[in-house]
N, C-alpha and C. Protein backbone atom coordinates (compact mmCIF):
# COMPACT_ATOMS: atom_id res chain seq x y z
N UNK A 1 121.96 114.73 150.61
CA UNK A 1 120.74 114.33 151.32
C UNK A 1 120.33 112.92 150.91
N UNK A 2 120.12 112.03 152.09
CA UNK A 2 119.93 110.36 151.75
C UNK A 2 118.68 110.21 151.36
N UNK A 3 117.77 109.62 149.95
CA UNK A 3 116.33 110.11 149.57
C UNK A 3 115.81 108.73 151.17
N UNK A 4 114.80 108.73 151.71
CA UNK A 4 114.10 107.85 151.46
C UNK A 4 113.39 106.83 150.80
N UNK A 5 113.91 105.65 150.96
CA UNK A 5 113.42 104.74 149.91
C UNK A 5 112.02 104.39 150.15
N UNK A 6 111.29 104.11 151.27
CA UNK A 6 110.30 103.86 152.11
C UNK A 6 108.94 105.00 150.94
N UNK A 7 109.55 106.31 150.96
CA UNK A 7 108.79 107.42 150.40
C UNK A 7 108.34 106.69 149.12
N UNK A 8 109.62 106.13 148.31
CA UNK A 8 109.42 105.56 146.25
C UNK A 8 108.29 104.58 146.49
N UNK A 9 108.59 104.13 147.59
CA UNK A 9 107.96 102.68 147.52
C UNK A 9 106.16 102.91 147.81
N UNK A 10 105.97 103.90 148.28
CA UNK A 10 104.65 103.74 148.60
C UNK A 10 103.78 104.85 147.46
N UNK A 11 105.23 105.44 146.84
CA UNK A 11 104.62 106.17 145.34
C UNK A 11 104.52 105.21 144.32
N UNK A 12 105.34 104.36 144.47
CA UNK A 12 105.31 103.46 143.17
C UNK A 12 104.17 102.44 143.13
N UNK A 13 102.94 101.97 144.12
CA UNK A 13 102.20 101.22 144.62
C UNK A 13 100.81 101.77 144.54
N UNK A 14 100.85 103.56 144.59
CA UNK A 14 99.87 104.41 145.07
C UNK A 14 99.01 104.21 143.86
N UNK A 15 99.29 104.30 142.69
CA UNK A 15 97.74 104.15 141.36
C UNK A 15 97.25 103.18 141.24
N UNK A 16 98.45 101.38 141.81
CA UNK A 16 97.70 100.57 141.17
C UNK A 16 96.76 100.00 142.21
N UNK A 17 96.88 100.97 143.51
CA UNK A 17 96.12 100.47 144.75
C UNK A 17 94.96 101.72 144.16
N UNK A 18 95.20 102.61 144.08
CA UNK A 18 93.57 103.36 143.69
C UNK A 18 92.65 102.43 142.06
N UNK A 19 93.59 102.14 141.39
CA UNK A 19 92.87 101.39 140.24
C UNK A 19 91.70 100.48 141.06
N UNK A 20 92.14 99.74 141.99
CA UNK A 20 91.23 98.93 142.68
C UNK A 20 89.82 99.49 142.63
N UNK A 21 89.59 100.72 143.07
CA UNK A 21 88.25 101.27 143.19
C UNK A 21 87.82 101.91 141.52
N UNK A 22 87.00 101.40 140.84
CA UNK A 22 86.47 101.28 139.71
C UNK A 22 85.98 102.73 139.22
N UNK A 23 85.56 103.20 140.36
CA UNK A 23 84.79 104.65 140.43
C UNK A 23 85.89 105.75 140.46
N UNK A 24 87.02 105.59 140.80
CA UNK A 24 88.11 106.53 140.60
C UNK A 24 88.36 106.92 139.06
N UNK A 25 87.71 107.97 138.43
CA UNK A 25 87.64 107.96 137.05
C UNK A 25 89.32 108.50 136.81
N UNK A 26 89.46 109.76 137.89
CA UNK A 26 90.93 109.89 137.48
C UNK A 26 92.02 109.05 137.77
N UNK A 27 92.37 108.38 138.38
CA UNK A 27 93.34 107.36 138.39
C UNK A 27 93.32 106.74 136.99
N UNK A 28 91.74 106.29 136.62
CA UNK A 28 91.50 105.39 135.72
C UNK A 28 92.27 106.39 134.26
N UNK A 29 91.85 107.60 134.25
CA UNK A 29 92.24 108.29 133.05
C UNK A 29 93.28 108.67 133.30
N UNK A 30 94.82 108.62 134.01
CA UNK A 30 95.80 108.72 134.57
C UNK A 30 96.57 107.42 133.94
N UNK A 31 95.86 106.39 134.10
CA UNK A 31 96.69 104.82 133.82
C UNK A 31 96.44 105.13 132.48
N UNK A 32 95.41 105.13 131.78
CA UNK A 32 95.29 105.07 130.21
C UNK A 32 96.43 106.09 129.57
N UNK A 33 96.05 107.38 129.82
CA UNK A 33 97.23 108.58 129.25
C UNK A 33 98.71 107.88 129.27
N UNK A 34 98.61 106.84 130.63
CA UNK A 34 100.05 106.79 130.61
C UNK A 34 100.64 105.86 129.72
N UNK A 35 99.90 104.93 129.87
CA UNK A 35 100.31 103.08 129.30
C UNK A 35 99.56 103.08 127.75
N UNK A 36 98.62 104.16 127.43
CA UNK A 36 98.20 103.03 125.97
C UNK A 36 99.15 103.02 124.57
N UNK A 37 99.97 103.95 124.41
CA UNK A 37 100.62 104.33 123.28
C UNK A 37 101.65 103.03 123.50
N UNK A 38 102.17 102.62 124.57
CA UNK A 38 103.15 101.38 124.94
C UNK A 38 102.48 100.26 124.79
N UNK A 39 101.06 100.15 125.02
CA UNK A 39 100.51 98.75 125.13
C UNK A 39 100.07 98.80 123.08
N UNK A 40 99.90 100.00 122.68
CA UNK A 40 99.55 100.36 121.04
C UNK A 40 101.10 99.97 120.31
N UNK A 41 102.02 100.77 120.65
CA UNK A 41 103.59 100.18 119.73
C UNK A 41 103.78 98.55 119.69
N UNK A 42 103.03 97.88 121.60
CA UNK A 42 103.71 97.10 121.10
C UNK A 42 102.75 96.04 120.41
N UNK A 43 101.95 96.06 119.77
CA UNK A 43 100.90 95.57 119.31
C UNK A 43 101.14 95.56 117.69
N UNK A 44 101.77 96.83 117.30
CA UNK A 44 102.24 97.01 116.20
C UNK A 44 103.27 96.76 115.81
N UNK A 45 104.06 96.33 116.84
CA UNK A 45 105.65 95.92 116.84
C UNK A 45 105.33 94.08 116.40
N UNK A 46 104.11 93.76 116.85
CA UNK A 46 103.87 92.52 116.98
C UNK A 46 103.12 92.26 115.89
N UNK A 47 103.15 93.00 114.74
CA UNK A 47 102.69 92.66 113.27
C UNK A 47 100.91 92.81 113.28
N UNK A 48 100.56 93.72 114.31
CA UNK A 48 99.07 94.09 114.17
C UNK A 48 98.85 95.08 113.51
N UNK A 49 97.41 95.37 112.66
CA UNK A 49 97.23 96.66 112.07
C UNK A 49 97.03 97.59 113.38
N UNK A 50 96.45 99.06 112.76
CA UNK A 50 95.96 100.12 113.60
C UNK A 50 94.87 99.70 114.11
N UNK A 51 93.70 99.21 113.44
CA UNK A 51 92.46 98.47 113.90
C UNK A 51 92.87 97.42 115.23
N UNK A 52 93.48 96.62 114.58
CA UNK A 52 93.77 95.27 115.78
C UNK A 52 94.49 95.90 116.93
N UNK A 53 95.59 96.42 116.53
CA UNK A 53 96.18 97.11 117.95
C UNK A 53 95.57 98.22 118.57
N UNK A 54 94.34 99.00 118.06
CA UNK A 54 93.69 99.40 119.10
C UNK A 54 92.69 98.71 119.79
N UNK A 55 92.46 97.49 119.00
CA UNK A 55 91.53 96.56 120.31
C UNK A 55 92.39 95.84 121.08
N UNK A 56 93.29 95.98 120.79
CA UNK A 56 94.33 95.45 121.95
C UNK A 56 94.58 95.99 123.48
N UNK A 57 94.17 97.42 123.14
CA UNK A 57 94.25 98.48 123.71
C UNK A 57 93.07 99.23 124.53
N UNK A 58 92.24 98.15 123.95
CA UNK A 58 90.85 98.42 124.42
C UNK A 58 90.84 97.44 125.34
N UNK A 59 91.00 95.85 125.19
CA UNK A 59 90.94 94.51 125.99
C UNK A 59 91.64 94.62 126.88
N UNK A 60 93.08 95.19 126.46
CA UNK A 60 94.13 95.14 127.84
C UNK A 60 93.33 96.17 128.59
N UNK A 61 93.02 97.29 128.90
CA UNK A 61 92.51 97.99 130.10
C UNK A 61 91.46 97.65 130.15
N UNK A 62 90.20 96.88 129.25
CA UNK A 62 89.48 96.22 130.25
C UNK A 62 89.56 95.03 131.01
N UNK A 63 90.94 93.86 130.61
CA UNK A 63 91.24 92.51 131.56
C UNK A 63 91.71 93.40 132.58
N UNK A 64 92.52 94.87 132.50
CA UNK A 64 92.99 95.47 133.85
C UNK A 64 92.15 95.78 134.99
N UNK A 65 90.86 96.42 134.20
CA UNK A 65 89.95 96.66 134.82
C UNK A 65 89.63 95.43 136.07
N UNK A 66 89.24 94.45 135.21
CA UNK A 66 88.62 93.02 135.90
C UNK A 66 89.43 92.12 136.69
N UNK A 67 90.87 92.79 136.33
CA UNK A 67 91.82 91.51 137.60
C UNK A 67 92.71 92.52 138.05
N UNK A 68 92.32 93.95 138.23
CA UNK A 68 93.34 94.57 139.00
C UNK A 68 92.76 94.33 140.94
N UNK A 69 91.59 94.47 140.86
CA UNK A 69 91.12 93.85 142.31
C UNK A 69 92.09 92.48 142.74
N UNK A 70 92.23 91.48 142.33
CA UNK A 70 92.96 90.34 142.47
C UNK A 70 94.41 90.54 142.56
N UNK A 71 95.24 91.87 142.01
CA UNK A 71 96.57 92.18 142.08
C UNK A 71 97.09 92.54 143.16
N UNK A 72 97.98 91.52 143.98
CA UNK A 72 98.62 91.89 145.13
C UNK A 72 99.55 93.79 144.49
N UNK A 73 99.33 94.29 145.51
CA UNK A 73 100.19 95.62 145.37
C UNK A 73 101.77 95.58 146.33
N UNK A 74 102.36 94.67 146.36
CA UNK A 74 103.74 94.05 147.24
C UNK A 74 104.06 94.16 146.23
N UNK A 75 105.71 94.36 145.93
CA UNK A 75 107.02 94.27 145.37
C UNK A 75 107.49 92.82 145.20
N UNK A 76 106.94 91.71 146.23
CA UNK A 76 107.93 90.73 146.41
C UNK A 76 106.49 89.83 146.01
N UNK A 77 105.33 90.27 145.09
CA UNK A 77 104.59 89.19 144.13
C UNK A 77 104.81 89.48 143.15
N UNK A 78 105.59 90.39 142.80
CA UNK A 78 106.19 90.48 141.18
C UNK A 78 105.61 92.10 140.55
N UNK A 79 105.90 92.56 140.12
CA UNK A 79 106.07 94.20 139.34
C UNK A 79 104.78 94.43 138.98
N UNK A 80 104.35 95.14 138.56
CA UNK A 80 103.20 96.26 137.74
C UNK A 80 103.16 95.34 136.49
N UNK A 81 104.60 96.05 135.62
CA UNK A 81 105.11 96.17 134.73
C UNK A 81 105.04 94.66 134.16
N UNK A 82 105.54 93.98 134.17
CA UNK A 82 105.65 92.43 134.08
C UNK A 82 103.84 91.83 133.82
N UNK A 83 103.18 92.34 134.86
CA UNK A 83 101.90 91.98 134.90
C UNK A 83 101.33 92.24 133.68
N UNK A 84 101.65 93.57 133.32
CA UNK A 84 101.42 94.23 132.53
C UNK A 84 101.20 93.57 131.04
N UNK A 85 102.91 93.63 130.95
CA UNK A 85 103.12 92.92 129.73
C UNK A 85 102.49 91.84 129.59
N UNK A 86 102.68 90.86 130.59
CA UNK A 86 101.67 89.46 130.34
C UNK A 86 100.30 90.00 129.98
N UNK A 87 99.78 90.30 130.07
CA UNK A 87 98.13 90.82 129.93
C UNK A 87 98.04 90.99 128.34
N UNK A 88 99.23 91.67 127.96
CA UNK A 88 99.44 92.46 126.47
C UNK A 88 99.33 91.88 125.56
N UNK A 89 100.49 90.78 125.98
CA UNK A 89 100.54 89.66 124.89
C UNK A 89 99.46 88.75 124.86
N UNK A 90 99.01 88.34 125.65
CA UNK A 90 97.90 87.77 125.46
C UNK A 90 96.79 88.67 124.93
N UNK A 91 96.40 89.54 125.23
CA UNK A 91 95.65 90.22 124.28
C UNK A 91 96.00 90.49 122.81
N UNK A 92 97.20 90.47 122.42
CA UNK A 92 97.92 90.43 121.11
C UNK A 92 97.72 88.93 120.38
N UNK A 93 97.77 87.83 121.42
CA UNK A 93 97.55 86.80 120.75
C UNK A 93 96.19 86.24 120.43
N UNK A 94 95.16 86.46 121.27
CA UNK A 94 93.35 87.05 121.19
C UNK A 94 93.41 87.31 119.42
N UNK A 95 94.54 88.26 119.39
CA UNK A 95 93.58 89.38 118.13
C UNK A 95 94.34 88.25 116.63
N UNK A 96 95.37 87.57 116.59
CA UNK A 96 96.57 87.01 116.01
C UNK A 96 95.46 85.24 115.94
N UNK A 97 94.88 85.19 116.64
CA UNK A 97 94.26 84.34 116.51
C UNK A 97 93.08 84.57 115.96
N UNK A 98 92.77 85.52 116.38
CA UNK A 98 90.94 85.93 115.69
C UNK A 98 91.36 86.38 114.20
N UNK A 99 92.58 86.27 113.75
CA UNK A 99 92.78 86.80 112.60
C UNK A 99 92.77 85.74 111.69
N UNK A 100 93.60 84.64 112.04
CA UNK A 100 93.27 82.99 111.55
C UNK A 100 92.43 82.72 111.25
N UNK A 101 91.45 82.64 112.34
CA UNK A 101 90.00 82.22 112.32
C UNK A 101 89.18 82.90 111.08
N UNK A 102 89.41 84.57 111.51
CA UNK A 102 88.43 84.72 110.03
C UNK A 102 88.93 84.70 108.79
N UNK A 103 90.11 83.99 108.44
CA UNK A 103 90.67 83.99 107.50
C UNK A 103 90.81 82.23 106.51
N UNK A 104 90.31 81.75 107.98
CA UNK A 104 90.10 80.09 107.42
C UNK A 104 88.80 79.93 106.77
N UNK A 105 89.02 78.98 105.77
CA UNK A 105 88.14 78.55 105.17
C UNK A 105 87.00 77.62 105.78
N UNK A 106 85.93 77.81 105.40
CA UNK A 106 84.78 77.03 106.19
C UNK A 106 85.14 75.25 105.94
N UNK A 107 85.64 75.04 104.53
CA UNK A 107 86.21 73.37 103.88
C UNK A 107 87.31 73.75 104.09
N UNK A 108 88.59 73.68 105.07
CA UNK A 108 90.00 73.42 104.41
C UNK A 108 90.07 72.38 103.79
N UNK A 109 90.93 72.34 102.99
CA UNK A 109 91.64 71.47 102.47
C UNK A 109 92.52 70.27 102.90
N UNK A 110 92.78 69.47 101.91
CA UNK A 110 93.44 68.22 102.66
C UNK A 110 95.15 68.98 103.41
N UNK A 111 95.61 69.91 102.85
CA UNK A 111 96.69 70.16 102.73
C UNK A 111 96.91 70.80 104.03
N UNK A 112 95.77 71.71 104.70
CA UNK A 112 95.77 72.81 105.73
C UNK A 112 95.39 72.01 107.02
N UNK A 113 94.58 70.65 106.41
CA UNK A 113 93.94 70.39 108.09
C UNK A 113 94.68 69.09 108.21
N UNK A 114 95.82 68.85 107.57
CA UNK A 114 96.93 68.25 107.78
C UNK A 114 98.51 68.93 108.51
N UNK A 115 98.13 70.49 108.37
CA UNK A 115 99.07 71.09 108.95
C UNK A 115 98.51 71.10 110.36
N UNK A 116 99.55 72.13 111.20
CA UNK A 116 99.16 72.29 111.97
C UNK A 116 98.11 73.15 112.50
N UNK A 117 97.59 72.95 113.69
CA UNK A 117 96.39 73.67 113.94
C UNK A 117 96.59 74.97 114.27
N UNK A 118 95.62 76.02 113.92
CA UNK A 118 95.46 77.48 113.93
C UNK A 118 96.33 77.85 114.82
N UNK A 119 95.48 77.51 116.22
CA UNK A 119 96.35 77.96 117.90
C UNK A 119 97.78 77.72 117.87
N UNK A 120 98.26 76.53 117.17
CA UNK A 120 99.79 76.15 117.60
C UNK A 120 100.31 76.87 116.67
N UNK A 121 99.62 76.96 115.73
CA UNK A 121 100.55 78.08 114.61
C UNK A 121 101.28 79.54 115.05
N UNK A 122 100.10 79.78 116.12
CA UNK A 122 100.48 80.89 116.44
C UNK A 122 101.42 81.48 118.01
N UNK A 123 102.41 82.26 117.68
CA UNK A 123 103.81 81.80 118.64
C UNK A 123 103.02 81.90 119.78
N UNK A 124 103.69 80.93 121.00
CA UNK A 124 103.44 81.68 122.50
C UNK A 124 103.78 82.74 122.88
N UNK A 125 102.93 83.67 123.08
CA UNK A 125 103.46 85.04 123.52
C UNK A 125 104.78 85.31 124.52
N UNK A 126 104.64 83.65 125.49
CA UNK A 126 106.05 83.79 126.66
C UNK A 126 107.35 83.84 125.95
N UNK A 127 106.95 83.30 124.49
CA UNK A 127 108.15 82.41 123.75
C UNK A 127 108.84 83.86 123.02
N UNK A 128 108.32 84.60 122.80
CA UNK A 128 108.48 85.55 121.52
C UNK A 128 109.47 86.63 122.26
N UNK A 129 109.87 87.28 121.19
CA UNK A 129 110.88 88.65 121.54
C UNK A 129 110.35 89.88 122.05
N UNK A 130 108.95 89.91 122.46
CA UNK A 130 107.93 90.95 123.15
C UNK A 130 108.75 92.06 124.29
N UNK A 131 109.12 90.55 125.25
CA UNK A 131 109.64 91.61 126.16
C UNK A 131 110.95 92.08 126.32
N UNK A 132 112.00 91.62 125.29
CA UNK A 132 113.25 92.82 125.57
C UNK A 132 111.74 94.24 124.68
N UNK A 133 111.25 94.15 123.37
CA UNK A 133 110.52 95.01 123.00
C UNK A 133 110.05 95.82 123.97
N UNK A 134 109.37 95.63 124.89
CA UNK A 134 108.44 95.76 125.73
C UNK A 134 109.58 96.42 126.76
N UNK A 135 110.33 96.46 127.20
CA UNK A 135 111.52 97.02 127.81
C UNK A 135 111.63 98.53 127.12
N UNK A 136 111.94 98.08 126.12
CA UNK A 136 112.34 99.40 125.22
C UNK A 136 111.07 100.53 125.27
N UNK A 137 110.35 100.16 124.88
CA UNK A 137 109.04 100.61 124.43
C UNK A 137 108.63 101.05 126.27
N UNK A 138 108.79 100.50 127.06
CA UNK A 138 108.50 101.05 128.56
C UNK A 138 109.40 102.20 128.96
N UNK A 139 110.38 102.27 128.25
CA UNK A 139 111.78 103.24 128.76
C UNK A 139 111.18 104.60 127.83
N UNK A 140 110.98 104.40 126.72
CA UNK A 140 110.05 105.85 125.46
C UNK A 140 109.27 106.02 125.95
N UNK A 141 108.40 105.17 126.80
CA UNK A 141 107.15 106.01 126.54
C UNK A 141 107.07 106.74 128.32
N UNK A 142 108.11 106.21 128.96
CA UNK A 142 108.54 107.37 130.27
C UNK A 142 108.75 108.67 129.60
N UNK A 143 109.87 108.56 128.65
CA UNK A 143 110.09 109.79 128.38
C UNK A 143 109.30 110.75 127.78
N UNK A 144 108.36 110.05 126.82
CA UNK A 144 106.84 110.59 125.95
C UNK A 144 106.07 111.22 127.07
N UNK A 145 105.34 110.70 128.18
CA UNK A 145 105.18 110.84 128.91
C UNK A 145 105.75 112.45 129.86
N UNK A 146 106.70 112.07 130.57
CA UNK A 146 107.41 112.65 130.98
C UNK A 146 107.52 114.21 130.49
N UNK A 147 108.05 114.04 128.71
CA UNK A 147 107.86 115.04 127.96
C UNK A 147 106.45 116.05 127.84
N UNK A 148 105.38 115.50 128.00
CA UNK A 148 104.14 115.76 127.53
C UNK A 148 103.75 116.20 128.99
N UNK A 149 104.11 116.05 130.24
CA UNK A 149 103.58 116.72 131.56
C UNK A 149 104.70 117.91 131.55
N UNK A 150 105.74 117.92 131.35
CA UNK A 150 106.55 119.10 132.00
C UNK A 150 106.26 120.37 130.68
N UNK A 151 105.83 119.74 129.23
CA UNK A 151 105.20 120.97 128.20
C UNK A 151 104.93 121.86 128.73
N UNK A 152 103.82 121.65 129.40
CA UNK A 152 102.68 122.44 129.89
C UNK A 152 103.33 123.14 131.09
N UNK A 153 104.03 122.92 131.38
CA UNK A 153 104.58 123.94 132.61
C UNK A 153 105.89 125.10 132.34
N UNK A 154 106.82 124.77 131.17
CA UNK A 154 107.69 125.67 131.11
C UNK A 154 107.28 126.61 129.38
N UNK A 155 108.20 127.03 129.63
CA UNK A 155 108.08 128.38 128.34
C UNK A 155 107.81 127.25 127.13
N UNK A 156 107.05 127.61 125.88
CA UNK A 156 106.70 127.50 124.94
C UNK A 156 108.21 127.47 123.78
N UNK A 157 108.81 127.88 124.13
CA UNK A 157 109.97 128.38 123.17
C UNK A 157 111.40 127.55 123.69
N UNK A 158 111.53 127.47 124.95
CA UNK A 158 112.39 126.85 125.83
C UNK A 158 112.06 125.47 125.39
N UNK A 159 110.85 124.64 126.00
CA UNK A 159 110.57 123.71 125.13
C UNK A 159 111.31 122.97 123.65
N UNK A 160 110.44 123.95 123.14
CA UNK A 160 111.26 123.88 121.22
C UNK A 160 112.53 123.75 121.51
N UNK A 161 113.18 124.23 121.89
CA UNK A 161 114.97 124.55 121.49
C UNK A 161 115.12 123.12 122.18
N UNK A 162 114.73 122.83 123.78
CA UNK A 162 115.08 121.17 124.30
C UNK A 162 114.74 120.54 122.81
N UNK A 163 113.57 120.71 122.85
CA UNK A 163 112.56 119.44 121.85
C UNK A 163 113.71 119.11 120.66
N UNK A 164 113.96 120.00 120.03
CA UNK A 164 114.51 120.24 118.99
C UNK A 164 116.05 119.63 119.00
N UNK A 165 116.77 119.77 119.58
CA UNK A 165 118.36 119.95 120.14
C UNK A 165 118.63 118.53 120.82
N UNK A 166 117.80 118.09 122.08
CA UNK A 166 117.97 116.54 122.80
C UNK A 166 116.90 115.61 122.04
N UNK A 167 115.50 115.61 121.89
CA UNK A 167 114.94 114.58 121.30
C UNK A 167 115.22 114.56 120.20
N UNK A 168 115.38 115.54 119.06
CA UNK A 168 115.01 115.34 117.61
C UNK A 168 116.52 115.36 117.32
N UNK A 169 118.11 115.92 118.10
CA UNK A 169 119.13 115.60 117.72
C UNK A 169 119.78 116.27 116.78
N UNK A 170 119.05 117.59 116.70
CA UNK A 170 119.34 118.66 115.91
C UNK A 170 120.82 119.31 116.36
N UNK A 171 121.47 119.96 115.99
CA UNK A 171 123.08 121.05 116.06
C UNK A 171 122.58 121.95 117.05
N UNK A 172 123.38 122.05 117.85
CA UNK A 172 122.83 123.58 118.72
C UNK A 172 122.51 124.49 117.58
N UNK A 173 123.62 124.42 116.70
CA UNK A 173 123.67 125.97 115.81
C UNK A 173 122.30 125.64 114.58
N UNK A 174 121.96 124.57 114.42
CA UNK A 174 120.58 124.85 113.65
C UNK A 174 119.54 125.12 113.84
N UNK A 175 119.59 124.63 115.47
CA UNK A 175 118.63 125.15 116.20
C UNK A 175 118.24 126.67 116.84
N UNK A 176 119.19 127.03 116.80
CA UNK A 176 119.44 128.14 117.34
C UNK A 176 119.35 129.44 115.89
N UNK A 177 119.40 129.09 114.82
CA UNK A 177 118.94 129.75 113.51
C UNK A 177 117.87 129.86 113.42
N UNK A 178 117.77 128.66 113.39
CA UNK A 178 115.71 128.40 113.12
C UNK A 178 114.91 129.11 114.15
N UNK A 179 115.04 129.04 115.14
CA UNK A 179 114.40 129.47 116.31
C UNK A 179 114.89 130.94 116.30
N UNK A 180 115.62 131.99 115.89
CA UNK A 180 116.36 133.40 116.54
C UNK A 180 117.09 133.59 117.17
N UNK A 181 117.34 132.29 118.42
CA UNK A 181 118.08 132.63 119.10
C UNK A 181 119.59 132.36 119.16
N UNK A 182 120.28 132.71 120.25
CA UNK A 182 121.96 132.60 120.52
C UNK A 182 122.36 130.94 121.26
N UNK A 183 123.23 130.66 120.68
CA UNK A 183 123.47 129.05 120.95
C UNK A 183 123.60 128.82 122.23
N UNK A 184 123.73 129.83 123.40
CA UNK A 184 123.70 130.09 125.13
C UNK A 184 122.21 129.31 125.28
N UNK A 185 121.21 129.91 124.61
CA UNK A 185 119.84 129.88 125.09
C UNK A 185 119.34 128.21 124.70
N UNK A 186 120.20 127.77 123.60
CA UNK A 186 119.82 126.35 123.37
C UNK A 186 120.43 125.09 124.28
N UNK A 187 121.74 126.03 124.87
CA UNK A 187 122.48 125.25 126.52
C UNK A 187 121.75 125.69 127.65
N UNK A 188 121.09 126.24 127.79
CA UNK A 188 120.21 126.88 128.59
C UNK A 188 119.11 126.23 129.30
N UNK A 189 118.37 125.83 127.77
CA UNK A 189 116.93 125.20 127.36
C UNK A 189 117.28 123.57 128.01
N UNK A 190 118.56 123.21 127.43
CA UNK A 190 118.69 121.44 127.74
C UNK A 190 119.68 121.46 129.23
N UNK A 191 119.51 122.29 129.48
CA UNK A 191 120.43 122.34 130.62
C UNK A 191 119.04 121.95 131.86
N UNK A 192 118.08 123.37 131.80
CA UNK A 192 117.11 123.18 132.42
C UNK A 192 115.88 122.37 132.44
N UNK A 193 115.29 122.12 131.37
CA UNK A 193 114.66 120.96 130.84
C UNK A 193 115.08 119.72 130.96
N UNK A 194 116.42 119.29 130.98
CA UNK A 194 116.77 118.77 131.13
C UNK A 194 116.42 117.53 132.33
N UNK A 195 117.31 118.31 133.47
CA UNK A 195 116.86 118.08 134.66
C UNK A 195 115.48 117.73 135.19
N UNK A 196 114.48 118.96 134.84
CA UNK A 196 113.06 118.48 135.05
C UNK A 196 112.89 116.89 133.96
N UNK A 197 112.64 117.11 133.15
CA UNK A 197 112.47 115.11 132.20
C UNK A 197 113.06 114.41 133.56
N UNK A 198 114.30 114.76 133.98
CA UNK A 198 114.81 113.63 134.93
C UNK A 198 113.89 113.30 136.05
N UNK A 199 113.88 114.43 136.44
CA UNK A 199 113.02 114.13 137.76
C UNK A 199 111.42 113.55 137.62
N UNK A 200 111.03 113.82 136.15
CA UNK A 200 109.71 113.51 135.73
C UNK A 200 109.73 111.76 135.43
N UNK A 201 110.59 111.75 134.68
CA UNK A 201 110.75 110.47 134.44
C UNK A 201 111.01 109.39 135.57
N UNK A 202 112.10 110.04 136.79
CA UNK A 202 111.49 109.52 138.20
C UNK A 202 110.78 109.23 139.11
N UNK A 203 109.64 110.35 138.79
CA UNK A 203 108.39 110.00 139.19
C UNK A 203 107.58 108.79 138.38
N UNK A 204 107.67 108.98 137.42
CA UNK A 204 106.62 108.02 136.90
C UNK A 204 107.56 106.65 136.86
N UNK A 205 108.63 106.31 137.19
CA UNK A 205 109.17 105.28 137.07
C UNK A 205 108.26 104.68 138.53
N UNK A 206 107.95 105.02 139.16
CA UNK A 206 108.01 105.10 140.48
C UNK A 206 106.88 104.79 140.96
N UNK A 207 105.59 105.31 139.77
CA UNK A 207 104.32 104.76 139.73
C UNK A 207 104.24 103.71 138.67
N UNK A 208 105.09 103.48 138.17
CA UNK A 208 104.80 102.26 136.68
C UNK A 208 105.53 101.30 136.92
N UNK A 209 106.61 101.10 137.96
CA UNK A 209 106.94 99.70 137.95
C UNK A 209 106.19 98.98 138.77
């Protein structure tokens, strides 16, 4: 069966055209669940504490808030995703800078205000290794994601044995000790689970690029 492409395309467009309306609380709590743990790693990937990278996390969905009205929703003005990231880093560099600042002395010294200045000290976010990061960190947290909607829908135990066996990389046969069951039920579990992650992770590819 040939999918429709026409169908992806107007799924993949559909949240960041409801984001537009401010009052859509679920869309709004839909984008957060999905994106903050990615916009949080990479904040921490980027040498921020827990403090700083959750105001990172706070700024980026509120600049989203304030210039998602202004975001063409076309394919051919450039991705979600991309937007995204730009937003990030600059909010990463906000916090990388405010960190300078309160860390400079009210007198520098002859030595410091002969170096270079605070701002240039600190890398350009375009310049830096963010976004292969930011790649990576977009591909996990599909699957985090992904993982965390289909939970809630299959067996409790089925789950575990996937969880256990494909994410955590466990032996069928240790898994299958620990848990009671027969090493069938742990081919079983990733057989069927399996498939659903796929298709989950297709969906949301689909709304996040």
């Amino acid at each position: 069966m040939i999918e429709d492409p026409d169908r992806y395309t107007a799924t993949r467009w559909s949240l960041i055209t409801r984001l537009k309306d401010w009052s859509d609380q679920a869309s709004w709590q839909e984008f957060f669940n999905t994106h903050w743990k990615l916009i949080y790693s990479m904040a921490i990937k980027a040498g921020l504490s827990d403090v700083e990278a959750r105001e990172v996390v706070q700024e980026t969905v509120i600049t989203v808030a304030k210039k998602i009205k202004n975001f063409r929703t076309d394919p051919s003005f450039g991705s979600f995703k991309s937007w995204l990231l730009h937003v990030t880093q600059w909010r990463i560099a906000d916090q990388l800078r405010k960190r300078h600042v309160e860390r400079r002395p009210d007198r520098p010294g002859a030595e410091e205000t002969a170096s270079t200045s605070t701002t240039d000290r600190i890398a350009d976010p375009a310049k830096t290794e963010l976004e292969s990061l930011w790649n990576e960190e977009w591909e996990k947290n599909l699957i985090e994601a992904a993982l965390e909607k289909i939970k809630h829908r299959v067996n409790a135990k089925q789950f575990q044995l996937f969880y256990l066996h494909v994410i955590k990389g466990q032996p069928v046969g240790k898994v299958a000790r620990s848990l009671g069951v027969n090493v069938a039920q742990v081919y079983l579990a990733k057989h069927r689970l399996g498939g659903l992650v796929k298709k989950e992770v297709k969906n949301l590819r689909a709304k996040m690029i």
